[in-house]
Structures are given as C-alpha cells and as structure tokens.
PDB file of N, CA and C in Angstrom:
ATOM      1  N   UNK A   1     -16.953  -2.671 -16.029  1.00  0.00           N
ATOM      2  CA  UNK A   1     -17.077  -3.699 -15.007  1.00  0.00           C
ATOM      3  C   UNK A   1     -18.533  -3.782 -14.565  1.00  0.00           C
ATOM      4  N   UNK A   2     -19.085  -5.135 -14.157  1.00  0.00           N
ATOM      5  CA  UNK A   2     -20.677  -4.910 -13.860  1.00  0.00           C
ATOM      6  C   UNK A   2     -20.264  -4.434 -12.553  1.00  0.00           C
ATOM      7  N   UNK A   3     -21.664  -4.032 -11.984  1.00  0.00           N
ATOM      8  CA  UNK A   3     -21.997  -3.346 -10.859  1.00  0.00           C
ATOM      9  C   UNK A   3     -21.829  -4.412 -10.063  1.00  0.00           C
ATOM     10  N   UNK A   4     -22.153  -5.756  -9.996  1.00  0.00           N
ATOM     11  CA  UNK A   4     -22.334  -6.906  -9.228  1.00  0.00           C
ATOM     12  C   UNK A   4     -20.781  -7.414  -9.155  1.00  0.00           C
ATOM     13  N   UNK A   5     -19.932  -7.140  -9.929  1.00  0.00           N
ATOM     14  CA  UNK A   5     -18.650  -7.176  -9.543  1.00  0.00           C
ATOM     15  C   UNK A   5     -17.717  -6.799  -9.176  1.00  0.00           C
ATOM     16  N   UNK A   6     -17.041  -7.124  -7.857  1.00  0.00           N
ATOM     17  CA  UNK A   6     -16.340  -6.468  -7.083  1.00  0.00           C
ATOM     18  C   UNK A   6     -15.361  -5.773  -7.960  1.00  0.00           C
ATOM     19  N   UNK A   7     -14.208  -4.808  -7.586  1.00  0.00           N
ATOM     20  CA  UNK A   7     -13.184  -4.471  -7.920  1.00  0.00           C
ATOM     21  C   UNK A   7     -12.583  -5.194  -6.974  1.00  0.00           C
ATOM     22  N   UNK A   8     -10.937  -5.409  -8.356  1.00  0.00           N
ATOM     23  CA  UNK A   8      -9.790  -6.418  -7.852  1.00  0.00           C
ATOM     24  C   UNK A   8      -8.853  -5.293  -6.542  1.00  0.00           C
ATOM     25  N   UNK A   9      -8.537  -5.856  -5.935  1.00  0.00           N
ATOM     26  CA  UNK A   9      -8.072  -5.153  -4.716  1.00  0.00           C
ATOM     27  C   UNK A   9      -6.625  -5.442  -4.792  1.00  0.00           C
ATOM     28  N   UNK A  10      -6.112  -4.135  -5.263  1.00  0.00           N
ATOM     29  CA  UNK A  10      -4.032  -4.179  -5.054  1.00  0.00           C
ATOM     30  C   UNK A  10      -3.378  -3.631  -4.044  1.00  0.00           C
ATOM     31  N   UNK A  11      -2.307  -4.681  -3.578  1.00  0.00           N
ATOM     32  CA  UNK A  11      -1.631  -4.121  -2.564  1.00  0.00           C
ATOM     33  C   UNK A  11      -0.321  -3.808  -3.351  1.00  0.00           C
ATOM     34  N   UNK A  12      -0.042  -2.320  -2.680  1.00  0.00           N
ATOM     35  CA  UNK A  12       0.991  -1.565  -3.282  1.00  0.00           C
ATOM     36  C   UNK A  12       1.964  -1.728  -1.855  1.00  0.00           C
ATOM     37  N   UNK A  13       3.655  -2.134  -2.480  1.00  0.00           N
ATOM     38  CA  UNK A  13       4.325  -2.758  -1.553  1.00  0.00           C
ATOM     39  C   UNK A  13       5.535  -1.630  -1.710  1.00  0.00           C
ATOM     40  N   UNK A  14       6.064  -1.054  -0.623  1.00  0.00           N
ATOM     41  CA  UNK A  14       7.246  -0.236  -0.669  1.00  0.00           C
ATOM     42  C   UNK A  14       8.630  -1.059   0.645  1.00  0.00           C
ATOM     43  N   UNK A  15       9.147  -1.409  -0.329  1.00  0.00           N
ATOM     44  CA  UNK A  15      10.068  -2.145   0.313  1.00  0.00           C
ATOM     45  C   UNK A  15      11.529  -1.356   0.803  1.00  0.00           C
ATOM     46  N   UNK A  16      11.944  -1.737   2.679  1.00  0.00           N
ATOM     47  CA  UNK A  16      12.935  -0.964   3.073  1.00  0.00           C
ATOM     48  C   UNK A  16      13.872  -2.008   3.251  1.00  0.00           C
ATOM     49  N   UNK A  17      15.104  -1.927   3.078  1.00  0.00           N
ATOM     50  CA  UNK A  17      16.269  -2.598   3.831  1.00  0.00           C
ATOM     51  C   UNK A  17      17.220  -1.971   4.338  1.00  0.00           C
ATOM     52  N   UNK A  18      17.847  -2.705   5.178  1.00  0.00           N
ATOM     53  CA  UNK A  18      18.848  -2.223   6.091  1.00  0.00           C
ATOM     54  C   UNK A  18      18.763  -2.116   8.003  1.00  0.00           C
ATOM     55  N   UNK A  19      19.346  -1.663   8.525  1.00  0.00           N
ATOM     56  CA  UNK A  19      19.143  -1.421   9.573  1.00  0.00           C
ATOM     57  C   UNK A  19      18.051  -0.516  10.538  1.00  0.00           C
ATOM     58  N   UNK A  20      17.866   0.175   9.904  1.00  0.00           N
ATOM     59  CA  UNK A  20      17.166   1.400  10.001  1.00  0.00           C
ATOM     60  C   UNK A  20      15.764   0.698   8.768  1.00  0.00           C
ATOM     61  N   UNK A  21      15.443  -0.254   8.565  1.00  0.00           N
ATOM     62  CA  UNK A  21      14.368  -0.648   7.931  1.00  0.00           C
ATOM     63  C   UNK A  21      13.154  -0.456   8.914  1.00  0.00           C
ATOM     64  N   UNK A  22      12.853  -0.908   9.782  1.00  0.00           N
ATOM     65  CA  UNK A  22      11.635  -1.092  10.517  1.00  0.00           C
ATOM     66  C   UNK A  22      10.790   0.617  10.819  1.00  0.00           C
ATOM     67  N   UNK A  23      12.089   1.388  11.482  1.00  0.00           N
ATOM     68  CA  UNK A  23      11.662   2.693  11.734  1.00  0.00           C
ATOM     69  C   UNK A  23      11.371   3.145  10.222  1.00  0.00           C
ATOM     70  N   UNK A  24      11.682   2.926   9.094  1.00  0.00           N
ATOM     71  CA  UNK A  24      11.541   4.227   8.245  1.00  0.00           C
ATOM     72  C   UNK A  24      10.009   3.395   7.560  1.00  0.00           C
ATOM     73  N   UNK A  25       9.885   1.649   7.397  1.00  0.00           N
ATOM     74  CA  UNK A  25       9.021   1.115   6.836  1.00  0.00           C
ATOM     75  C   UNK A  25       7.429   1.676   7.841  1.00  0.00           C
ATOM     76  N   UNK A  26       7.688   1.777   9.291  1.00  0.00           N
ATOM     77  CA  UNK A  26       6.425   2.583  10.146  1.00  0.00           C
ATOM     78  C   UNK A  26       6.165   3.766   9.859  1.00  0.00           C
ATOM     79  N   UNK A  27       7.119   4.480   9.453  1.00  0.00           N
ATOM     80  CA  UNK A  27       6.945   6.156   9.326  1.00  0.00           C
ATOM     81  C   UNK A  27       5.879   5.860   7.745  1.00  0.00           C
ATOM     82  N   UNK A  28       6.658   5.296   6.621  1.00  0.00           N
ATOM     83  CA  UNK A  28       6.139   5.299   5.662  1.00  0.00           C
ATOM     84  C   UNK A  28       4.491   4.851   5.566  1.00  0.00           C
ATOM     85  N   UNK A  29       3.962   3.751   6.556  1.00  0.00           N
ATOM     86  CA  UNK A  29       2.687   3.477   6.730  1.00  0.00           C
ATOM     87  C   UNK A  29       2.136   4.340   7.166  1.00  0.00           C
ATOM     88  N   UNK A  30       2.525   5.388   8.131  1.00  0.00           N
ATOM     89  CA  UNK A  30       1.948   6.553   8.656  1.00  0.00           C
ATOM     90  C   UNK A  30       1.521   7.522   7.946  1.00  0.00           C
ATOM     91  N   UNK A  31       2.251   7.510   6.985  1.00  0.00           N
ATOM     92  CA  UNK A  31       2.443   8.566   5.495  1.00  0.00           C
ATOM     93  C   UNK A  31       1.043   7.788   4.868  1.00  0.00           C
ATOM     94  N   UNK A  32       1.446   6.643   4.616  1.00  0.00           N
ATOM     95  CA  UNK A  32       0.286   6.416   3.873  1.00  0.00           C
ATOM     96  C   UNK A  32      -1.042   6.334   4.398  1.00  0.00           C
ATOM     97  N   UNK A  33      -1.481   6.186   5.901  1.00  0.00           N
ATOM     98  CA  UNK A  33      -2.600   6.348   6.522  1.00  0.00           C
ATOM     99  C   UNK A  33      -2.933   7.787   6.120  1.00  0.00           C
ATOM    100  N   UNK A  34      -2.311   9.035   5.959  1.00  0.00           N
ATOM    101  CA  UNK A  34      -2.484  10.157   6.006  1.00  0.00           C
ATOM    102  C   UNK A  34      -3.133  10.491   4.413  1.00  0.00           C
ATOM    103  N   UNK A  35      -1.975  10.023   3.765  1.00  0.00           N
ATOM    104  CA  UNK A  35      -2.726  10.080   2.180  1.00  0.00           C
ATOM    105  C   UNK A  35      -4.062   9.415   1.762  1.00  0.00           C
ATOM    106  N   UNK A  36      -4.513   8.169   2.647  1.00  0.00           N
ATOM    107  CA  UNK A  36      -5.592   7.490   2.034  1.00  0.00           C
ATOM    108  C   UNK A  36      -6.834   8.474   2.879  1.00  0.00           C
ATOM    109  N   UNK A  37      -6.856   9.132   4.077  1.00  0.00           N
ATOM    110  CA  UNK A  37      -7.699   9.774   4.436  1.00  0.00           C
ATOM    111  C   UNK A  37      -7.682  11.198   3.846  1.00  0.00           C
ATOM    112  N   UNK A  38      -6.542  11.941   3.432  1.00  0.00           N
ATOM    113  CA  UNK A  38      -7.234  12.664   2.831  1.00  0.00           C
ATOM    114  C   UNK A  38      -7.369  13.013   1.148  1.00  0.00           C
ATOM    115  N   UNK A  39      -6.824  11.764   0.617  1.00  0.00           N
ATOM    116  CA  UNK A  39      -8.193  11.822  -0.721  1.00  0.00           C
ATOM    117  C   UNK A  39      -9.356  10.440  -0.692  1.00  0.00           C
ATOM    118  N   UNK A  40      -9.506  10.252   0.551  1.00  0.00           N
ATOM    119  CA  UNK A  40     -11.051   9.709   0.751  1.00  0.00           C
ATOM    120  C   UNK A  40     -10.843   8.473   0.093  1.00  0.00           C
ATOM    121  N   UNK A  41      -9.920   7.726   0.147  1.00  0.00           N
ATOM    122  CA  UNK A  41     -10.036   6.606  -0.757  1.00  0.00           C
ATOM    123  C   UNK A  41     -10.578   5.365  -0.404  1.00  0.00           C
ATOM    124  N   UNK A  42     -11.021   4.653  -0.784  1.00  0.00           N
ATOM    125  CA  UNK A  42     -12.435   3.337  -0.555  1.00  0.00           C
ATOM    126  C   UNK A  42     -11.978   2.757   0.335  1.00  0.00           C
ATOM    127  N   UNK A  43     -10.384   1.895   0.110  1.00  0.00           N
ATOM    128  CA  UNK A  43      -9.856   1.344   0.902  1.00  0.00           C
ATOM    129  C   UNK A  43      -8.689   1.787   1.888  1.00  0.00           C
ATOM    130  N   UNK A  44      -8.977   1.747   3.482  1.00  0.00           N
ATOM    131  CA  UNK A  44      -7.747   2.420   4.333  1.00  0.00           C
ATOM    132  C   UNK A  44      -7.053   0.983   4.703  1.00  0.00           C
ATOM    133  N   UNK A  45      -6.881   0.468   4.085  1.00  0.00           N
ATOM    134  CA  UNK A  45      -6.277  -0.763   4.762  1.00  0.00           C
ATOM    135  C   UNK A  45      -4.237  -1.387   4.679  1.00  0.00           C
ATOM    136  N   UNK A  46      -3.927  -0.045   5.251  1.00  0.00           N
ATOM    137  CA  UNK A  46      -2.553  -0.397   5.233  1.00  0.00           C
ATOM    138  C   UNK A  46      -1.409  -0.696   6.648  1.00  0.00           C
ATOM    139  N   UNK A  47      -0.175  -0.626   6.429  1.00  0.00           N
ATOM    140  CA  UNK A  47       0.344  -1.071   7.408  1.00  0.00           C
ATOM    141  C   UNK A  47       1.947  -1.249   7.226  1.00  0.00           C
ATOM    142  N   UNK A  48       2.700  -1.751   7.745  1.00  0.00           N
ATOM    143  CA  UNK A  48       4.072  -2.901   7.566  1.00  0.00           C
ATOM    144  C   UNK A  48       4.385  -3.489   7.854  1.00  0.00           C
ATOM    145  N   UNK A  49       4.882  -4.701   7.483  1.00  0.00           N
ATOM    146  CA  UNK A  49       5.445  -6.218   7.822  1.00  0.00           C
ATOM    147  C   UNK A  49       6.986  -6.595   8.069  1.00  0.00           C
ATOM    148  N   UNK A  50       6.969  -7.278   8.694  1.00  0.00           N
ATOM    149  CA  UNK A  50       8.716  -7.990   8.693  1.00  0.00           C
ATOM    150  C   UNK A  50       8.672  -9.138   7.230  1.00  0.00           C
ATOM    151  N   UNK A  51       9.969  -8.722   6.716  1.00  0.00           N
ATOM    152  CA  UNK A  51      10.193  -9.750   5.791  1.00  0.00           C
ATOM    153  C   UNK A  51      11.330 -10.375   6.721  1.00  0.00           C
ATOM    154  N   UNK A  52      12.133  -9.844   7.305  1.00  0.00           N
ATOM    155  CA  UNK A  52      13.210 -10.146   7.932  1.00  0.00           C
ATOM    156  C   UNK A  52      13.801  -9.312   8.562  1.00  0.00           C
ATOM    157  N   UNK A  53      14.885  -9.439   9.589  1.00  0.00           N
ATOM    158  CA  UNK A  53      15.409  -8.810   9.611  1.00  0.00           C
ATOM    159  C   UNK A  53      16.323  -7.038   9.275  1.00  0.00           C
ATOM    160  N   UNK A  54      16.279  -7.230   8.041  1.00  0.00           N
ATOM    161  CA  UNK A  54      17.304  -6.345   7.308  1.00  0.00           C
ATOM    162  C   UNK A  54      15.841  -5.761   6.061  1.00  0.00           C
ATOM    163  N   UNK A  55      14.775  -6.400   6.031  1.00  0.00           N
ATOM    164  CA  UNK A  55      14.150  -6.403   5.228  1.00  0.00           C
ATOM    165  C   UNK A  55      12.014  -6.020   5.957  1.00  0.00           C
ATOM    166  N   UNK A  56      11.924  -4.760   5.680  1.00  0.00           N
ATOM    167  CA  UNK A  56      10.871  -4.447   6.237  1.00  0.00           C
ATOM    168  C   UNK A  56       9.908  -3.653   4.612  1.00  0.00           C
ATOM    169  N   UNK A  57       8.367  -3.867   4.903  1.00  0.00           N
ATOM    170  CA  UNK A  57       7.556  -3.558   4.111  1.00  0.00           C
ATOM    171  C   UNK A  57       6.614  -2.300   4.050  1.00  0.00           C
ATOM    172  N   UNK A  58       6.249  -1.332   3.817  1.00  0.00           N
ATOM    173  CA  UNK A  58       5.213  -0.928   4.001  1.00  0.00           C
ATOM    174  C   UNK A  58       3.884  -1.169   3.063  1.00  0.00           C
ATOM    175  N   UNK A  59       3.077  -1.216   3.404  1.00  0.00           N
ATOM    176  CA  UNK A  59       1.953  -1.614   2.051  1.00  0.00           C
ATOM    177  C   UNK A  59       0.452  -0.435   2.518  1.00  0.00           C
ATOM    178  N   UNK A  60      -0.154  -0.539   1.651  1.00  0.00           N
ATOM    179  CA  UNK A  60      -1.309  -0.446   0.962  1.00  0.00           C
ATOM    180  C   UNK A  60      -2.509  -1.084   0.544  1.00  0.00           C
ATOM    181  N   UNK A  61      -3.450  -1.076   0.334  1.00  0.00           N
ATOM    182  CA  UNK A  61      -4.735  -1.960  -0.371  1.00  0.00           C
ATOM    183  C   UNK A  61      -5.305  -0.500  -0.869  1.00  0.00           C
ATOM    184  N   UNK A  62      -5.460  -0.724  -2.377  1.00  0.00           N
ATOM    185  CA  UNK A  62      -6.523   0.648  -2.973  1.00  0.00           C
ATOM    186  C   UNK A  62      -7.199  -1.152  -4.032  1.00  0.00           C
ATOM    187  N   UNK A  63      -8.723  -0.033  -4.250  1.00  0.00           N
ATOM    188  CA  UNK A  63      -9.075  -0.959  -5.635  1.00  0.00           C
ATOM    189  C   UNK A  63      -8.786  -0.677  -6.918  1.00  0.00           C
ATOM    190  N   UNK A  64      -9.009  -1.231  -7.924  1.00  0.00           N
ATOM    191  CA  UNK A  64      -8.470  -1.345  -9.367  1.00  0.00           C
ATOM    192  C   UNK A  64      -8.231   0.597  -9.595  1.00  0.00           C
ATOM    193  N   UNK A  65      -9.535   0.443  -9.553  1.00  0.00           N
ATOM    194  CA  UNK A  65     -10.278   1.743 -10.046  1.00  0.00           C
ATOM    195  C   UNK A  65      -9.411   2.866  -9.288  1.00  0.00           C
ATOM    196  N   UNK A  66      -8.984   2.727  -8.491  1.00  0.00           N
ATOM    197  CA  UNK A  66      -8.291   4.490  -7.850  1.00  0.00           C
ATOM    198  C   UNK A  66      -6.451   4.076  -8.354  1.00  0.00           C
ATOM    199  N   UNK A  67      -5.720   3.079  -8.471  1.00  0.00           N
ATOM    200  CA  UNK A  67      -5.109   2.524  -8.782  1.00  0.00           C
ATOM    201  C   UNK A  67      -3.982   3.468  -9.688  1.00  0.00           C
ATOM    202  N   UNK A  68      -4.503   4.409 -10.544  1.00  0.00           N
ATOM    203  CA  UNK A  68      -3.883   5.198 -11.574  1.00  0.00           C
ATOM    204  C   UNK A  68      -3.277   6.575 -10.744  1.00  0.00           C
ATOM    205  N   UNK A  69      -4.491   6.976 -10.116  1.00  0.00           N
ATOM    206  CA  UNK A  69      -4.107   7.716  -8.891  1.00  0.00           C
ATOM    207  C   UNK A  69      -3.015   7.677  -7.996  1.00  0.00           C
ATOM    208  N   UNK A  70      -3.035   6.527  -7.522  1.00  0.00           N
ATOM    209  CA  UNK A  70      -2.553   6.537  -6.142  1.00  0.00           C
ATOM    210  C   UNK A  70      -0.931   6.055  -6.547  1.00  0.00           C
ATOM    211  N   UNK A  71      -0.828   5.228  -7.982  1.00  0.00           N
ATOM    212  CA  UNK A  71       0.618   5.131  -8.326  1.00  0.00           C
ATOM    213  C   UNK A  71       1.456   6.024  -8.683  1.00  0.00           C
ATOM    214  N   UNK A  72       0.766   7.185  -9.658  1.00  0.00           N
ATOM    215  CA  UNK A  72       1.055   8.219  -9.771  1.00  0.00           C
ATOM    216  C   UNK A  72       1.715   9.034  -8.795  1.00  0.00           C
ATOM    217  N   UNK A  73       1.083   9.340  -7.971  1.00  0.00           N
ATOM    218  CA  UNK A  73       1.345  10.237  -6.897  1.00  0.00           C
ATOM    219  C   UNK A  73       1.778   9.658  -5.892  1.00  0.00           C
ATOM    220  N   UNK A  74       2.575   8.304  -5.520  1.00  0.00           N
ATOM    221  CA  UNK A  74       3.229   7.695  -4.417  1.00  0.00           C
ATOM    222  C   UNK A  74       4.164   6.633  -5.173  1.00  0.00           C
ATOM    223  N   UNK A  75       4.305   6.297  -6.228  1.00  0.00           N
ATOM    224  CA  UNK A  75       5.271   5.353  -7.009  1.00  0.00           C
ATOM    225  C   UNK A  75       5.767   4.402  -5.846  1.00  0.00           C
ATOM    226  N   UNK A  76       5.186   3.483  -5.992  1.00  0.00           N
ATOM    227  CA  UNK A  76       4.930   1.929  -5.190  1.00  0.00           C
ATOM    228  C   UNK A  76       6.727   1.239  -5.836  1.00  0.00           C
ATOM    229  N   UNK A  77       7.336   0.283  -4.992  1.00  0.00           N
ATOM    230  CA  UNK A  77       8.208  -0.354  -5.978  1.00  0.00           C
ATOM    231  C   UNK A  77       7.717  -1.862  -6.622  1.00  0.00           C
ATOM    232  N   UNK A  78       6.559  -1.806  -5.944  1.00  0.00           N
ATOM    233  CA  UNK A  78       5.753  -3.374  -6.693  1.00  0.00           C
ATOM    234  C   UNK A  78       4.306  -2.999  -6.073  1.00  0.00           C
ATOM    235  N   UNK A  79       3.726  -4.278  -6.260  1.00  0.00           N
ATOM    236  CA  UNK A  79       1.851  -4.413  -6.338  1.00  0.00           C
ATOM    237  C   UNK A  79       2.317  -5.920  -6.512  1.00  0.00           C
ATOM    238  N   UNK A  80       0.804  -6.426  -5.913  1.00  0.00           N
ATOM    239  CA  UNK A  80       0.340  -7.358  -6.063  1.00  0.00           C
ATOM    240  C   UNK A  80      -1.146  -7.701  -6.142  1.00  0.00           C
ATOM    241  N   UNK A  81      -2.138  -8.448  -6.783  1.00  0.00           N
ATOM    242  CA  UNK A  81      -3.588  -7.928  -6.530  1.00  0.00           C
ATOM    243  C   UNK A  81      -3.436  -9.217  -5.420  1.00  0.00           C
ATOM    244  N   UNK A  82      -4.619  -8.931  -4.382  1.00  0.00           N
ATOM    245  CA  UNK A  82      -5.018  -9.535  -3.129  1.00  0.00           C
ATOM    246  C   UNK A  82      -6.131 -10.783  -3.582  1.00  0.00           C
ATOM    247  N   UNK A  83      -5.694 -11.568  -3.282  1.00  0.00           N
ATOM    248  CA  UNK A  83      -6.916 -12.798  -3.301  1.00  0.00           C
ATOM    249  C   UNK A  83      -7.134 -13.131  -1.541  1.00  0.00           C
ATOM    250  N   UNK A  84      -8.167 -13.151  -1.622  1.00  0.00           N
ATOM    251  CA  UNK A  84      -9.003 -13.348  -0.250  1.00  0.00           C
ATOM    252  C   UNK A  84      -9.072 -14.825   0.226  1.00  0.00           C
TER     253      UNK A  84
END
C-alpha cells in the first residue's frame, strides 16, 4: 500500500437479539474498549447501536492492516469497510 494511502477502515459488527440484547450488546463494547487499549490498536473507535428493539449491535473500527489480528482473537459475526 503507498504511504500516501490511507488504510480501508472495518467495522467489525457483533450482533445481539432478544430481550436481554441491549445489556449484553454494552457489556460487549466494554469488552471491546478494553481489548483495543490493551493491544494498542490505531483505531479505539467503538460502541453499540439499536437496530431495534429485540435487535442490538456492538461494533468496532480497526484498519485493514490489524484486521487478521483482531478477527482472530474476537471472531466478529460480520464487517463492513466504513466509507466516510
């Protein structure tokens, strides 16, 4: 990749449903705040969303490049790369 070009930025999506979605989709962002600080990774930019009701998210942002890593060792149930 040139130096002058960014790396593509993926959001890794762990999807909860059910009742008990919201509490376990926050815990899981918490988890992942913890993992991205301590292997130092470029991007800390995570969190979770409402899809709905019954249907809650936790996510991620790593770049291309740590990507092999971070699936490995947290098995995402999807990705998407981020357009700005």
């Amino acid at each position: 990749m040139d130096i002058h070009t960014p790396e593509r930025k993926i959001k890794l999506i762990w999807d909860f449903r059910g009742p008990q979605a919201e509490i376990t989709a926050k815990r899981h962002a918490h988890h992942l705040e913890e993992f991205t600080a301590a292997k130092a990774l470029t991007l800390d930019h995570n969190g979770h969303e409402k899809i709905s009701d019954m249907h809650r998210i936790a996510y991620m942002v790593a770049v291309e490049s740590e990507m092999p890593e971070v699936h490995d060792a947290l098995k995402p149930h999807r990705g998407q790369i981020v357009t700005e």
